[in-house]
PDB file of N, CA and C in Angstrom:
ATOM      1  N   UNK A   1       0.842  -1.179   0.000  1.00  0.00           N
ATOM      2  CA  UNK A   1       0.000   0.000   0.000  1.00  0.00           C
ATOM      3  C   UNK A   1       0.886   1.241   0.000  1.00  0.00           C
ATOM      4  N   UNK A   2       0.435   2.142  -0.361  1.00  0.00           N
ATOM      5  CA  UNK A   2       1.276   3.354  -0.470  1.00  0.00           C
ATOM      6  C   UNK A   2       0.666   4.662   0.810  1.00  0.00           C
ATOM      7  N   UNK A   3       1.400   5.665   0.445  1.00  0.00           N
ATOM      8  CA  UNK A   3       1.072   6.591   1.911  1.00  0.00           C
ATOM      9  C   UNK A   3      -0.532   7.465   1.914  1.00  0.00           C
ATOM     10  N   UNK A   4      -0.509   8.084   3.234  1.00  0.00           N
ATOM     11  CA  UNK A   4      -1.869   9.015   3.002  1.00  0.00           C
ATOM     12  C   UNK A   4      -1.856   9.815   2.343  1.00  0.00           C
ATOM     13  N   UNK A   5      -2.605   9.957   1.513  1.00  0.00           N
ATOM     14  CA  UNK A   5      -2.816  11.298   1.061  1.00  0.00           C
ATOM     15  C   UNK A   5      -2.503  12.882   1.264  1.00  0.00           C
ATOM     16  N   UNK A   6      -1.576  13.453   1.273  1.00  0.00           N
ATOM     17  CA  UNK A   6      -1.150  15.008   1.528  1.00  0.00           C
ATOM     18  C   UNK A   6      -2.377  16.178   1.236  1.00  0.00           C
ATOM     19  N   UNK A   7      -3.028  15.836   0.159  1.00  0.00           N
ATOM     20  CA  UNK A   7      -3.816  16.776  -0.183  1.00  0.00           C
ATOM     21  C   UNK A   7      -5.246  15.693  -0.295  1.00  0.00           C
ATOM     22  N   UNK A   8      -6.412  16.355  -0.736  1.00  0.00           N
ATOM     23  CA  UNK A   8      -7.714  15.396  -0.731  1.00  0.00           C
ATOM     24  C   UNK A   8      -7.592  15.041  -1.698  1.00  0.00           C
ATOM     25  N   UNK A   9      -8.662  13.957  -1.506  1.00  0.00           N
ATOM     26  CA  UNK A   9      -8.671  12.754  -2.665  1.00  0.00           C
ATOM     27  C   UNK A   9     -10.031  13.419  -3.475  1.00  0.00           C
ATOM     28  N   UNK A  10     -10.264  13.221  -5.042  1.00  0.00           N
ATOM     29  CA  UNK A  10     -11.095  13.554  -6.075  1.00  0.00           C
ATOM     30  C   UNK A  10     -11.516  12.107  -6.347  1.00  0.00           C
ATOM     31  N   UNK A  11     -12.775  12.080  -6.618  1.00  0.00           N
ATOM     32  CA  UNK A  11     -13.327  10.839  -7.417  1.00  0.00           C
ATOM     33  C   UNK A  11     -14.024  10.990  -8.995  1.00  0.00           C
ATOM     34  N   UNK A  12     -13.613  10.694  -9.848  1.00  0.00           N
ATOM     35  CA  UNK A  12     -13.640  11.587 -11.099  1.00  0.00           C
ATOM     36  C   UNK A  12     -15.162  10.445 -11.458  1.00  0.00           C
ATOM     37  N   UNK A  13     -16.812  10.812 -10.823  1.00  0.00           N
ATOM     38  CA  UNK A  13     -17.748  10.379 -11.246  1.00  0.00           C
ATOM     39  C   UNK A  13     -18.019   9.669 -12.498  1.00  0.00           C
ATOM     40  N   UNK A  14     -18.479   8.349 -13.050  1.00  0.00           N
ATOM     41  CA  UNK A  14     -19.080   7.994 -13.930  1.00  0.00           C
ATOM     42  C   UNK A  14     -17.971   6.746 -14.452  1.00  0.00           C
ATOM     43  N   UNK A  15     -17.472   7.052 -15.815  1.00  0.00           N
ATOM     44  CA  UNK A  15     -17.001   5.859 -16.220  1.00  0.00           C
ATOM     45  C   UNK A  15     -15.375   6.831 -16.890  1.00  0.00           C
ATOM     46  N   UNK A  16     -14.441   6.129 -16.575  1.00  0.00           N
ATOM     47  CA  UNK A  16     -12.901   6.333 -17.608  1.00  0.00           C
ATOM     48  C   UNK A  16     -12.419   5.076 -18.421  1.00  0.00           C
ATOM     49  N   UNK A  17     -12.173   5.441 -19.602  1.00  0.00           N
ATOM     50  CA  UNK A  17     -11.424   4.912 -20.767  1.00  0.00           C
ATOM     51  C   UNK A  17      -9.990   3.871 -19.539  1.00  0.00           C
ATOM     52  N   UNK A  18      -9.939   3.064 -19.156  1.00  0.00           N
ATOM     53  CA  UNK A  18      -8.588   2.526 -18.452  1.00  0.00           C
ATOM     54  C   UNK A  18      -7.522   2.766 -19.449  1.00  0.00           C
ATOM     55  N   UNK A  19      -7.836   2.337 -20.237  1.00  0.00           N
ATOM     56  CA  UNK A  19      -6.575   2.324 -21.565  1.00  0.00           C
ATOM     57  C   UNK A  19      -6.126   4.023 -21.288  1.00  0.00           C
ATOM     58  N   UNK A  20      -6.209   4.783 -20.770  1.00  0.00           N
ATOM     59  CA  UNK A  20      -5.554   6.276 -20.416  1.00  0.00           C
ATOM     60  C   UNK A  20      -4.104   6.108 -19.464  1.00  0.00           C
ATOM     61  N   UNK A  21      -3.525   6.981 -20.142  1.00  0.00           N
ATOM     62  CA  UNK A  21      -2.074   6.942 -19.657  1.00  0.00           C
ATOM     63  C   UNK A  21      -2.230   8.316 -18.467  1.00  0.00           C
ATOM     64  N   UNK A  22      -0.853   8.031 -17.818  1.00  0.00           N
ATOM     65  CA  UNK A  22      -0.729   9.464 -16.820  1.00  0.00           C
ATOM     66  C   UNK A  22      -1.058  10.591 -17.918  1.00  0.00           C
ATOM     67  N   UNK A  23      -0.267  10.943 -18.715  1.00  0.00           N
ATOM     68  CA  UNK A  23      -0.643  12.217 -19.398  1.00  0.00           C
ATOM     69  C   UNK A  23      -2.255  12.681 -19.588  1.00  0.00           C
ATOM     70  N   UNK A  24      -2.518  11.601 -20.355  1.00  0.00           N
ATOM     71  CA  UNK A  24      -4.471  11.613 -20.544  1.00  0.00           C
ATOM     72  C   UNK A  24      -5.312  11.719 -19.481  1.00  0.00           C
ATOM     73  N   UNK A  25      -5.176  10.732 -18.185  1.00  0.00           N
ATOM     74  CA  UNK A  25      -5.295  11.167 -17.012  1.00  0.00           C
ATOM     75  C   UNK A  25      -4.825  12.514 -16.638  1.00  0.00           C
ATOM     76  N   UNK A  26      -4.183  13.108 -16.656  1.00  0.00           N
ATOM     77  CA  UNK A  26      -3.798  14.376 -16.328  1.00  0.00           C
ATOM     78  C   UNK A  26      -4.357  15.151 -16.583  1.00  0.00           C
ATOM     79  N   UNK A  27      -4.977  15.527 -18.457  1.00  0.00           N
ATOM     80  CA  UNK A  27      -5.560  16.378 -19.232  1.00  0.00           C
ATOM     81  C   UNK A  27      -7.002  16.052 -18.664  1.00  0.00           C
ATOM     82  N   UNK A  28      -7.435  14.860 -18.300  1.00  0.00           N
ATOM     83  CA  UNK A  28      -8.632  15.135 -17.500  1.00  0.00           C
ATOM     84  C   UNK A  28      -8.622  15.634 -16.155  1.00  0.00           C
ATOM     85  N   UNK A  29      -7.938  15.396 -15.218  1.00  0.00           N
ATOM     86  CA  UNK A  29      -8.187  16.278 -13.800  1.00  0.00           C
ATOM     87  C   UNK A  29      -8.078  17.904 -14.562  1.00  0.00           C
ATOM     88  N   UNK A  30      -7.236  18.135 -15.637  1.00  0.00           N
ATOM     89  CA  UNK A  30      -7.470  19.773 -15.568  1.00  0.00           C
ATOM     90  C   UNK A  30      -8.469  20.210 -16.215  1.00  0.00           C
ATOM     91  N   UNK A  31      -9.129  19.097 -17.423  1.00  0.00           N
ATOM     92  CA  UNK A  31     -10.435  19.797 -17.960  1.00  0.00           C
ATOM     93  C   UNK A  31     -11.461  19.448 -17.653  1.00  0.00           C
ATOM     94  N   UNK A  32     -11.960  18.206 -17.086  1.00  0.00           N
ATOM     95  CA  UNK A  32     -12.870  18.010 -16.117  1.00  0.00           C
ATOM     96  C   UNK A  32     -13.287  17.930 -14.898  1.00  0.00           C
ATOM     97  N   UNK A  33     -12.216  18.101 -14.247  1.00  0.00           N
ATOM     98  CA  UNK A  33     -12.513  17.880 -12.444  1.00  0.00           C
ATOM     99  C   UNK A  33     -11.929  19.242 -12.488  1.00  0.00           C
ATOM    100  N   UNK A  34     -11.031  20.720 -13.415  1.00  0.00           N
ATOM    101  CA  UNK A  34     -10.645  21.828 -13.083  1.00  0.00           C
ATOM    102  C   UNK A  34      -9.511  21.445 -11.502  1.00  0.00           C
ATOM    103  N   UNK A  35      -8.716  20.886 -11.655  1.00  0.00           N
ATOM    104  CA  UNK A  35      -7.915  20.361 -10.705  1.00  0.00           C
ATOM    105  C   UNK A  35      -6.707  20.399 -11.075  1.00  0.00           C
ATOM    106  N   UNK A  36      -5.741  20.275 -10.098  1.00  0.00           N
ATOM    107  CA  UNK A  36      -3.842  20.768 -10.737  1.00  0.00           C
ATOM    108  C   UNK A  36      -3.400  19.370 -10.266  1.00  0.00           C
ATOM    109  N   UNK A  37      -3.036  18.402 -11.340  1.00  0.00           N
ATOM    110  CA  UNK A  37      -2.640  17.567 -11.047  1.00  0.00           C
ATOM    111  C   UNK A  37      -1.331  17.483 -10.714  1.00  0.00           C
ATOM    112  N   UNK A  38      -0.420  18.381 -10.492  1.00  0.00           N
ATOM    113  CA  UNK A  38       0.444  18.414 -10.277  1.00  0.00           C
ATOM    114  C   UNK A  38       0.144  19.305  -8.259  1.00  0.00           C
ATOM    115  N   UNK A  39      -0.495  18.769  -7.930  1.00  0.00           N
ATOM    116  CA  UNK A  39      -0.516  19.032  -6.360  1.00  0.00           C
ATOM    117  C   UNK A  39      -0.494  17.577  -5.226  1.00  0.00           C
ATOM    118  N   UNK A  40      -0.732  18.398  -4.720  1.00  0.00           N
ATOM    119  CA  UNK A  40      -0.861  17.109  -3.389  1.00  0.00           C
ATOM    120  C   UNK A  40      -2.192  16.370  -3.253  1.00  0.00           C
ATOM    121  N   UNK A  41      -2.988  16.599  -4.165  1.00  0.00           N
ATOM    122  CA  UNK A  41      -4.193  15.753  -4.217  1.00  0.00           C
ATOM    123  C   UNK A  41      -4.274  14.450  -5.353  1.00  0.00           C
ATOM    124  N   UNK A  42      -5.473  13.382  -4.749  1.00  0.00           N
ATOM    125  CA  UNK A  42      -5.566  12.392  -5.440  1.00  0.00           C
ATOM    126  C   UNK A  42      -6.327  12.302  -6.611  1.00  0.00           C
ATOM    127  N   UNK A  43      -6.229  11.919  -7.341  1.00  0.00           N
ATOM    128  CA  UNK A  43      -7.326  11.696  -8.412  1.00  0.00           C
ATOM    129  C   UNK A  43      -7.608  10.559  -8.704  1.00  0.00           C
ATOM    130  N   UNK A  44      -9.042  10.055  -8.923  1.00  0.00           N
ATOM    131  CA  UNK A  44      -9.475   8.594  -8.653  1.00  0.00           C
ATOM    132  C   UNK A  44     -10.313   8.328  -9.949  1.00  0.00           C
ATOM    133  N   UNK A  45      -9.931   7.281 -10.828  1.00  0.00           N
ATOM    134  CA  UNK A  45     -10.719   7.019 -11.745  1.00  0.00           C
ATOM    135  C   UNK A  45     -11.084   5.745 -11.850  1.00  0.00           C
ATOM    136  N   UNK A  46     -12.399   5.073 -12.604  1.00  0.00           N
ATOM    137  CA  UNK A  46     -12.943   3.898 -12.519  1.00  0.00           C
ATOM    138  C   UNK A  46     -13.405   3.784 -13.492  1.00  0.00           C
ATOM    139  N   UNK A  47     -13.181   2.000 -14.453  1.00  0.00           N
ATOM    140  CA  UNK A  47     -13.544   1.767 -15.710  1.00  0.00           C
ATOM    141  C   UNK A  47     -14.656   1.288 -15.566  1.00  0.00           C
ATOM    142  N   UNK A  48     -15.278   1.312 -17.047  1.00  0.00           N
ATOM    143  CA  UNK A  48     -16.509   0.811 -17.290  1.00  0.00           C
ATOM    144  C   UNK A  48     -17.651  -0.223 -16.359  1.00  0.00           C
ATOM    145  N   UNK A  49     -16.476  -1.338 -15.851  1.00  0.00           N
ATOM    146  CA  UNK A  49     -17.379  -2.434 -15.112  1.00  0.00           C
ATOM    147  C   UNK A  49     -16.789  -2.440 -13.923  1.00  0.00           C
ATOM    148  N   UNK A  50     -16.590  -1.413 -13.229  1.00  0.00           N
ATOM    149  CA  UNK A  50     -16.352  -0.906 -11.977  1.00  0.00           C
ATOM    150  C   UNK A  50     -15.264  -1.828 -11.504  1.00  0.00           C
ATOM    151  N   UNK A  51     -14.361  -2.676 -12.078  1.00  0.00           N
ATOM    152  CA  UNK A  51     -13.475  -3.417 -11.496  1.00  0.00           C
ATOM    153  C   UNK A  51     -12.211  -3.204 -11.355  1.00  0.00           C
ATOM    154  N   UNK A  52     -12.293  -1.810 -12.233  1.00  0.00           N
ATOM    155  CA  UNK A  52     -10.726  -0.990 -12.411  1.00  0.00           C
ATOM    156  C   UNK A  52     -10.467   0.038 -11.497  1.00  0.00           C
ATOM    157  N   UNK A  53      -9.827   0.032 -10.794  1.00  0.00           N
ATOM    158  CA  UNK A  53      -9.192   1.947 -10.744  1.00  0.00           C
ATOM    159  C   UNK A  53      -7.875   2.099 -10.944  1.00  0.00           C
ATOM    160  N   UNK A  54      -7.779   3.749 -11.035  1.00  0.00           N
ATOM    161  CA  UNK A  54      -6.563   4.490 -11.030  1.00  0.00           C
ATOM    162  C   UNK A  54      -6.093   5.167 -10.469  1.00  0.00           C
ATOM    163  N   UNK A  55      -5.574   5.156 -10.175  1.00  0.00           N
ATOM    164  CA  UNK A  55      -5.288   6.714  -9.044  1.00  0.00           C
ATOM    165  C   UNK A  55      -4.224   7.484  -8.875  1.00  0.00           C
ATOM    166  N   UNK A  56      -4.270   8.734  -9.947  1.00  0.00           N
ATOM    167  CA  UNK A  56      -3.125   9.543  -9.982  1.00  0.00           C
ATOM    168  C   UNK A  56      -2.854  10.700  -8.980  1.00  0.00           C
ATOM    169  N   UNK A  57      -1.468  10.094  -8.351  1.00  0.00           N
ATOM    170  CA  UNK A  57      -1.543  11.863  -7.841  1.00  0.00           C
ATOM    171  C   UNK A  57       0.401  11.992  -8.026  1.00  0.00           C
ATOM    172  N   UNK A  58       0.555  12.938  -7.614  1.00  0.00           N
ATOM    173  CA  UNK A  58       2.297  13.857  -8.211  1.00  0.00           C
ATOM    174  C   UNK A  58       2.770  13.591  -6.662  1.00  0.00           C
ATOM    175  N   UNK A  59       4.107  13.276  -6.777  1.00  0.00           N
ATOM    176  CA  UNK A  59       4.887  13.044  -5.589  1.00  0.00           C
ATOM    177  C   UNK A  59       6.075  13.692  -5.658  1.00  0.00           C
ATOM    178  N   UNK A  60       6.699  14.445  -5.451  1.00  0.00           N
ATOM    179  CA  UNK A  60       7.942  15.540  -5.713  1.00  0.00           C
ATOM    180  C   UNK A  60       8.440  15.896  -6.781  1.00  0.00           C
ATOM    181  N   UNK A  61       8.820  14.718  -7.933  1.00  0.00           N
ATOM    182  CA  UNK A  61       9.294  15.198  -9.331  1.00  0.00           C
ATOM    183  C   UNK A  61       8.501  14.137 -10.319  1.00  0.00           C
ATOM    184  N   UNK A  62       7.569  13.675  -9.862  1.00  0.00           N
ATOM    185  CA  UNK A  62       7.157  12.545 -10.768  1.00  0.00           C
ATOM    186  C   UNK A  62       5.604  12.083 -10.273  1.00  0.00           C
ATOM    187  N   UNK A  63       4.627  11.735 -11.278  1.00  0.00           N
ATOM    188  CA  UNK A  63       3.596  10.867 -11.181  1.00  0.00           C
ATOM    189  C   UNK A  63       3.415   9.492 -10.746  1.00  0.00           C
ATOM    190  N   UNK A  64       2.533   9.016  -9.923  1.00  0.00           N
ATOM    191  CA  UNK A  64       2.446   7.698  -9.638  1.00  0.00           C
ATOM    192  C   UNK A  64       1.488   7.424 -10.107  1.00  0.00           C
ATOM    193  N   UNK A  65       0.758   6.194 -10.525  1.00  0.00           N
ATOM    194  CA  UNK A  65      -0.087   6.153 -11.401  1.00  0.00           C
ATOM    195  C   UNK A  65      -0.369   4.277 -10.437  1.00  0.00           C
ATOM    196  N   UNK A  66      -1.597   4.302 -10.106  1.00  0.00           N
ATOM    197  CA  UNK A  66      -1.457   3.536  -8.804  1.00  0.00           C
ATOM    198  C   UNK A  66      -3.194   2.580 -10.076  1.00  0.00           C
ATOM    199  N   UNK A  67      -2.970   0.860  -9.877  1.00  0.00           N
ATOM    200  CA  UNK A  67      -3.583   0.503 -11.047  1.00  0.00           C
ATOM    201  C   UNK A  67      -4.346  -0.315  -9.927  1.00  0.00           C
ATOM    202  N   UNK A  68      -5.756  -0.872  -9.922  1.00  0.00           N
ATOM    203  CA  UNK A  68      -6.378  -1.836  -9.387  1.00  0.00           C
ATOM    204  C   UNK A  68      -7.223  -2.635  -9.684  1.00  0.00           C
ATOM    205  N   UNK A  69      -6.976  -3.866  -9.885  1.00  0.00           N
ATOM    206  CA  UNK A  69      -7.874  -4.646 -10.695  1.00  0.00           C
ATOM    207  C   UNK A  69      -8.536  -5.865  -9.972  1.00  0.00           C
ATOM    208  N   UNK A  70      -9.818  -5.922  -9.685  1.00  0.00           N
ATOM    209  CA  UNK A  70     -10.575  -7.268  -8.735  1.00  0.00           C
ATOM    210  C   UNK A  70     -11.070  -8.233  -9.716  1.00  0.00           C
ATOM    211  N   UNK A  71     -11.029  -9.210  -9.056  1.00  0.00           N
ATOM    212  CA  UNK A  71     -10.953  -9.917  -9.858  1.00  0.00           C
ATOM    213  C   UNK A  71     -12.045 -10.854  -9.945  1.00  0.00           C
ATOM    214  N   UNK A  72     -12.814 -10.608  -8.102  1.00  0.00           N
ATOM    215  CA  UNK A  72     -14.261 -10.740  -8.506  1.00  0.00           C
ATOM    216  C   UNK A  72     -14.689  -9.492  -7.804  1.00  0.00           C
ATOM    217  N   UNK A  73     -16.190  -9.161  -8.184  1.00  0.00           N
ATOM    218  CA  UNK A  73     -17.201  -7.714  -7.602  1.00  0.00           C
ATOM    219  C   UNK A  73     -16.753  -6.659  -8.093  1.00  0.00           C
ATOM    220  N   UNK A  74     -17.156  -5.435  -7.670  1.00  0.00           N
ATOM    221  CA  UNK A  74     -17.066  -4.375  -8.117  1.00  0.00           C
ATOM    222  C   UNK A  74     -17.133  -3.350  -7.387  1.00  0.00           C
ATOM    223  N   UNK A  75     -16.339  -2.150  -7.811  1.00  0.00           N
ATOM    224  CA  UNK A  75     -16.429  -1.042  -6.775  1.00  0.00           C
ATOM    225  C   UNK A  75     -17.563  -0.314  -6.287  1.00  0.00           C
ATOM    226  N   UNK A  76     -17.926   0.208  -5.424  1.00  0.00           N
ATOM    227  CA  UNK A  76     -19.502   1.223  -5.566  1.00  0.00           C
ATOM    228  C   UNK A  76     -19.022   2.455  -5.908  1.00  0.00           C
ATOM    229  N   UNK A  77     -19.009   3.269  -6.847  1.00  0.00           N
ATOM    230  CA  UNK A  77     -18.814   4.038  -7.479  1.00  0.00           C
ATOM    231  C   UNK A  77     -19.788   5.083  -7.642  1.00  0.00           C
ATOM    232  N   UNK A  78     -19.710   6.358  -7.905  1.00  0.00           N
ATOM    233  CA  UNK A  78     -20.462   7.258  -8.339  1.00  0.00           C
ATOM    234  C   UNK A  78     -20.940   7.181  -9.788  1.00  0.00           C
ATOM    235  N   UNK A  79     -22.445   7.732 -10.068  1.00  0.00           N
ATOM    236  CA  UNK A  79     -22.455   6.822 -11.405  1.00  0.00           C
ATOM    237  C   UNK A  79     -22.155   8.033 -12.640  1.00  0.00           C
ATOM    238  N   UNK A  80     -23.251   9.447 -11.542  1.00  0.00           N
ATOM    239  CA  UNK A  80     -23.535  10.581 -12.487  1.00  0.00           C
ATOM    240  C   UNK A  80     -22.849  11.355 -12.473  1.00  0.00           C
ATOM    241  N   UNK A  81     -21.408  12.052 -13.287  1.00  0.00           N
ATOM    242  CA  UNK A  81     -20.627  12.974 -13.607  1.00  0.00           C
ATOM    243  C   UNK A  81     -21.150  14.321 -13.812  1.00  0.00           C
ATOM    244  N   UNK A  82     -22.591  14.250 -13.818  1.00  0.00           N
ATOM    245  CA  UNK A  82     -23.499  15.600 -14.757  1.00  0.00           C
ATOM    246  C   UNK A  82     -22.856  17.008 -13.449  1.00  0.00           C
ATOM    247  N   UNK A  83     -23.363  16.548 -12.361  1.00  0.00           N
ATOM    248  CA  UNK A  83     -23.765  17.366 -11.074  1.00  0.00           C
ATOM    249  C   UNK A  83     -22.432  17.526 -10.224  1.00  0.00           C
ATOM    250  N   UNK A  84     -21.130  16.955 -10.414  1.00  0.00           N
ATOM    251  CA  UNK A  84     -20.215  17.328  -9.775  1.00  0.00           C
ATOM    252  C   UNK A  84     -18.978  16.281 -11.054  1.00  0.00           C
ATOM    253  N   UNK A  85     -18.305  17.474 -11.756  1.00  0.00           N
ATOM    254  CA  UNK A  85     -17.164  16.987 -12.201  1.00  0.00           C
ATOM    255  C   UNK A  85     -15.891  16.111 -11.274  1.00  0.00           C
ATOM    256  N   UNK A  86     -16.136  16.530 -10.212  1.00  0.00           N
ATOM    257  CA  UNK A  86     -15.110  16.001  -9.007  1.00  0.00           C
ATOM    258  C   UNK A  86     -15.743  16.286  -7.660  1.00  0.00           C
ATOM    259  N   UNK A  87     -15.652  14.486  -7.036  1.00  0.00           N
ATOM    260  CA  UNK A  87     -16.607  14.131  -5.892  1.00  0.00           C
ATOM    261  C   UNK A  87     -15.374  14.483  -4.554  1.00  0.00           C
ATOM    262  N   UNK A  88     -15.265  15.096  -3.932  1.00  0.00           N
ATOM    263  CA  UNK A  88     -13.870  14.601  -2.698  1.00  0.00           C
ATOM    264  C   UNK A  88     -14.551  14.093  -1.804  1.00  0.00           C
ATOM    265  N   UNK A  89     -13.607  13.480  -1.422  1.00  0.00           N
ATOM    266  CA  UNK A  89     -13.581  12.242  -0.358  1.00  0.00           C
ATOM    267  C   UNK A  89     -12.282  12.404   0.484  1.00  0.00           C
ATOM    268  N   UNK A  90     -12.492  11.480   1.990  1.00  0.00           N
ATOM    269  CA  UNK A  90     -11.471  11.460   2.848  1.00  0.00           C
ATOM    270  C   UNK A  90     -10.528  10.116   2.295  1.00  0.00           C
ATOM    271  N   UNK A  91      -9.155  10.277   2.540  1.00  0.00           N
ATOM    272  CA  UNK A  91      -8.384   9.060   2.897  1.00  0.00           C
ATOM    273  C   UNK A  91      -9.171   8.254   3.247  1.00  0.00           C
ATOM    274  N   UNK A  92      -9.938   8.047   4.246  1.00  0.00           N
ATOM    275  CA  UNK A  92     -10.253   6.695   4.866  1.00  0.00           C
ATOM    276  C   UNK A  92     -11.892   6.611   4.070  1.00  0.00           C
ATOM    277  N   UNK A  93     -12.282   7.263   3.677  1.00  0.00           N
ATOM    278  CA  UNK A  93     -13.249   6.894   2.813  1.00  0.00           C
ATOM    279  C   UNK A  93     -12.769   6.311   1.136  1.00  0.00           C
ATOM    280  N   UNK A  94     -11.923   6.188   0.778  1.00  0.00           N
ATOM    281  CA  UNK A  94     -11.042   5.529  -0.326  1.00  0.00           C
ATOM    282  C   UNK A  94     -10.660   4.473  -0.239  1.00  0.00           C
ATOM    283  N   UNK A  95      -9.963   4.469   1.654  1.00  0.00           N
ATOM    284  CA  UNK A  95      -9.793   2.857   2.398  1.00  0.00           C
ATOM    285  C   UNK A  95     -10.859   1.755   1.863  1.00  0.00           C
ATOM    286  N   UNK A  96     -11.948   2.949   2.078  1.00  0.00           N
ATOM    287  CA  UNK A  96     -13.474   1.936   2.478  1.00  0.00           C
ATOM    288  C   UNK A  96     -13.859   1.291   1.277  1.00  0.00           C
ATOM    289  N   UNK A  97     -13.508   2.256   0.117  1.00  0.00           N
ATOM    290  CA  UNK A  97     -13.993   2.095  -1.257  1.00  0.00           C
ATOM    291  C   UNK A  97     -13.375   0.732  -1.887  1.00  0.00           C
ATOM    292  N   UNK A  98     -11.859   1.050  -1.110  1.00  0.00           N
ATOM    293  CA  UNK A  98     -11.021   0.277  -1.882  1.00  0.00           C
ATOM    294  C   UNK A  98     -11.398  -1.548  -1.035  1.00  0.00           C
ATOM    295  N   UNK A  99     -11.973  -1.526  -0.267  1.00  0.00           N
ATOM    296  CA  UNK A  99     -11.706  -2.770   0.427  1.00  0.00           C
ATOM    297  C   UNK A  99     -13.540  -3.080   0.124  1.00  0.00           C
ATOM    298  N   UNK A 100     -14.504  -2.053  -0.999  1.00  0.00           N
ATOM    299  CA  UNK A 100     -15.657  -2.839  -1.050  1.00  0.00           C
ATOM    300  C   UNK A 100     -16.889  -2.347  -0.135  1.00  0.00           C
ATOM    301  N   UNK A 101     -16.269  -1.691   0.721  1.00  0.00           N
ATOM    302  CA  UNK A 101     -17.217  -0.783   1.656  1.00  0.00           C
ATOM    303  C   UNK A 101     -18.513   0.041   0.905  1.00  0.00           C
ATOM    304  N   UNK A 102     -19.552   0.016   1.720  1.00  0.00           N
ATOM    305  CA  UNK A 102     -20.141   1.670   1.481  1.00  0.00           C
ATOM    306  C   UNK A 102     -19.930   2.988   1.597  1.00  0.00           C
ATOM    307  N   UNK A 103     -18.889   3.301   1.153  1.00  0.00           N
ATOM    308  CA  UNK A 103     -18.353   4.737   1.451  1.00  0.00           C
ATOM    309  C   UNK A 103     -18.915   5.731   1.504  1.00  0.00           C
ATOM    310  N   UNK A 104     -20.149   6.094   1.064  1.00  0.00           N
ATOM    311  CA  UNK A 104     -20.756   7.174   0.959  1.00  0.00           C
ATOM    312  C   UNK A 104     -21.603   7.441   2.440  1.00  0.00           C
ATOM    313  N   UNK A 105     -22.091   6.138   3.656  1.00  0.00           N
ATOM    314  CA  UNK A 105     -22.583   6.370   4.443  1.00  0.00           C
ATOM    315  C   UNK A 105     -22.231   5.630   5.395  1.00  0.00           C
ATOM    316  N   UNK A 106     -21.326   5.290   4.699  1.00  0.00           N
ATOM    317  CA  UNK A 106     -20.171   4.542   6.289  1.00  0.00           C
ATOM    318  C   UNK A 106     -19.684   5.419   7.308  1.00  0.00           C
ATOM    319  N   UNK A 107     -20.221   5.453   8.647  1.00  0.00           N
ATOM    320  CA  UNK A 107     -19.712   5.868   9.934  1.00  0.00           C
ATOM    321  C   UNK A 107     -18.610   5.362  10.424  1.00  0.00           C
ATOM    322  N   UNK A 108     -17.598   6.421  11.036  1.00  0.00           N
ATOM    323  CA  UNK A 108     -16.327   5.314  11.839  1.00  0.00           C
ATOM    324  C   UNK A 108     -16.899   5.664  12.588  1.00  0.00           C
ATOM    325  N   UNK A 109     -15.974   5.079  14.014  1.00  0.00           N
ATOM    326  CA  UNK A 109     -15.828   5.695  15.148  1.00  0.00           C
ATOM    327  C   UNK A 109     -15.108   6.890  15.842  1.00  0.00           C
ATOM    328  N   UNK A 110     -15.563   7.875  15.983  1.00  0.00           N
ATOM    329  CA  UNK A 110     -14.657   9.148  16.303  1.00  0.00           C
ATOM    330  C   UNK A 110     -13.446   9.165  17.520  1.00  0.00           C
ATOM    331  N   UNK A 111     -13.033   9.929  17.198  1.00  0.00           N
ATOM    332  CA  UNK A 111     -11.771  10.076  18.245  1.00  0.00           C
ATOM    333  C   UNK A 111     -12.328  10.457  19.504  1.00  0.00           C
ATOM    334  N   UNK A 112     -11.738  10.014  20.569  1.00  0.00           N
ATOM    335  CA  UNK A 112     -12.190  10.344  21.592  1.00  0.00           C
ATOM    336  C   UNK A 112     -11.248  10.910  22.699  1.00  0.00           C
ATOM    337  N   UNK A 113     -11.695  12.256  23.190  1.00  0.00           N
ATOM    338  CA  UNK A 113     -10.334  12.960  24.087  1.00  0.00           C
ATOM    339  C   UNK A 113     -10.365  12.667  25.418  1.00  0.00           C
ATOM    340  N   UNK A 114      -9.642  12.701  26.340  1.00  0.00           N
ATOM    341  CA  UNK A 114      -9.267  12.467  27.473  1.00  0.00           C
ATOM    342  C   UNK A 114     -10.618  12.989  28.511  1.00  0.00           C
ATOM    343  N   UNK A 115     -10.880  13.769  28.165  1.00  0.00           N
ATOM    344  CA  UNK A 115     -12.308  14.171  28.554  1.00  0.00           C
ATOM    345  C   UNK A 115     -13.475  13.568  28.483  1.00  0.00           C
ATOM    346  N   UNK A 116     -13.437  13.384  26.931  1.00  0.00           N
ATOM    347  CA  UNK A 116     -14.656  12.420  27.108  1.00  0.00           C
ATOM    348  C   UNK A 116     -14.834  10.914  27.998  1.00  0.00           C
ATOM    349  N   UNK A 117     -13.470  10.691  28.082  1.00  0.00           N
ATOM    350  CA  UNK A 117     -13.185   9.382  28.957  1.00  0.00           C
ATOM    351  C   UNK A 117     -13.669   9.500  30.121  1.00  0.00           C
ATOM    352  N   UNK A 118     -12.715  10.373  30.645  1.00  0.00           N
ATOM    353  CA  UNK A 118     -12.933  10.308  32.457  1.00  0.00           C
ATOM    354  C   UNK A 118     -13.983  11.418  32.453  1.00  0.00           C
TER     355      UNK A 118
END
């Protein structure tokens, strides 16, 4: 697995071409999600039969280009791109995505301070 996220994570709604390279990926976070792919944020894409993702984000001098393929089921995904070119999400809601979860109304458990204890 690779590290947390520095900046927020984007979920680029609906369906992506997989066959897209970093570059092509790229030209979409800037003309459809209006996003600098060259920051500290993630960008999350998903093919046709929800079994793919991608996930580009820039790490000091270079792109990582992060590939995922199941091999049974499918991701739950956003379907409609119309109403938000780019969905954000937390780190640990990506966790959730990525392991099959309901991410969209999955509760954790909150942190709890010394106060609330005693």
């Amino acid at each position: 697995m690779w590290n947390t996220p520095r900046g927020h994570v984007y979920l680029a709604p609906g369906v992506t071409d997989m066959r897209k390279s970093i570059n092509s990926l790229a030209m979409l976070v800037v003309e459809n999600m209006q996003g600098d792919p060259v920051g500290p944020h993630w960008f999350v894409f998903c093919g046709r039969g929800r079994d793919k993702l991608k996930i580009l984000h820039w790490d000091t001098n270079g792109f990582w280009l992060h590939y995922r393929r199941l091999e049974q089921g499918r991701f739950v995904w956003p379907k409609d791109p119309q109403d938000h070119p780019a969905l954000q999400v937390t780190a640990q809601q990506l966790r959730w995505l990525l392991d099959g979860l309901p991410w969209q109304n999955a509760i954790a458990h909150q942190p709890l301070s010394k106060r609330d204890i005693l």
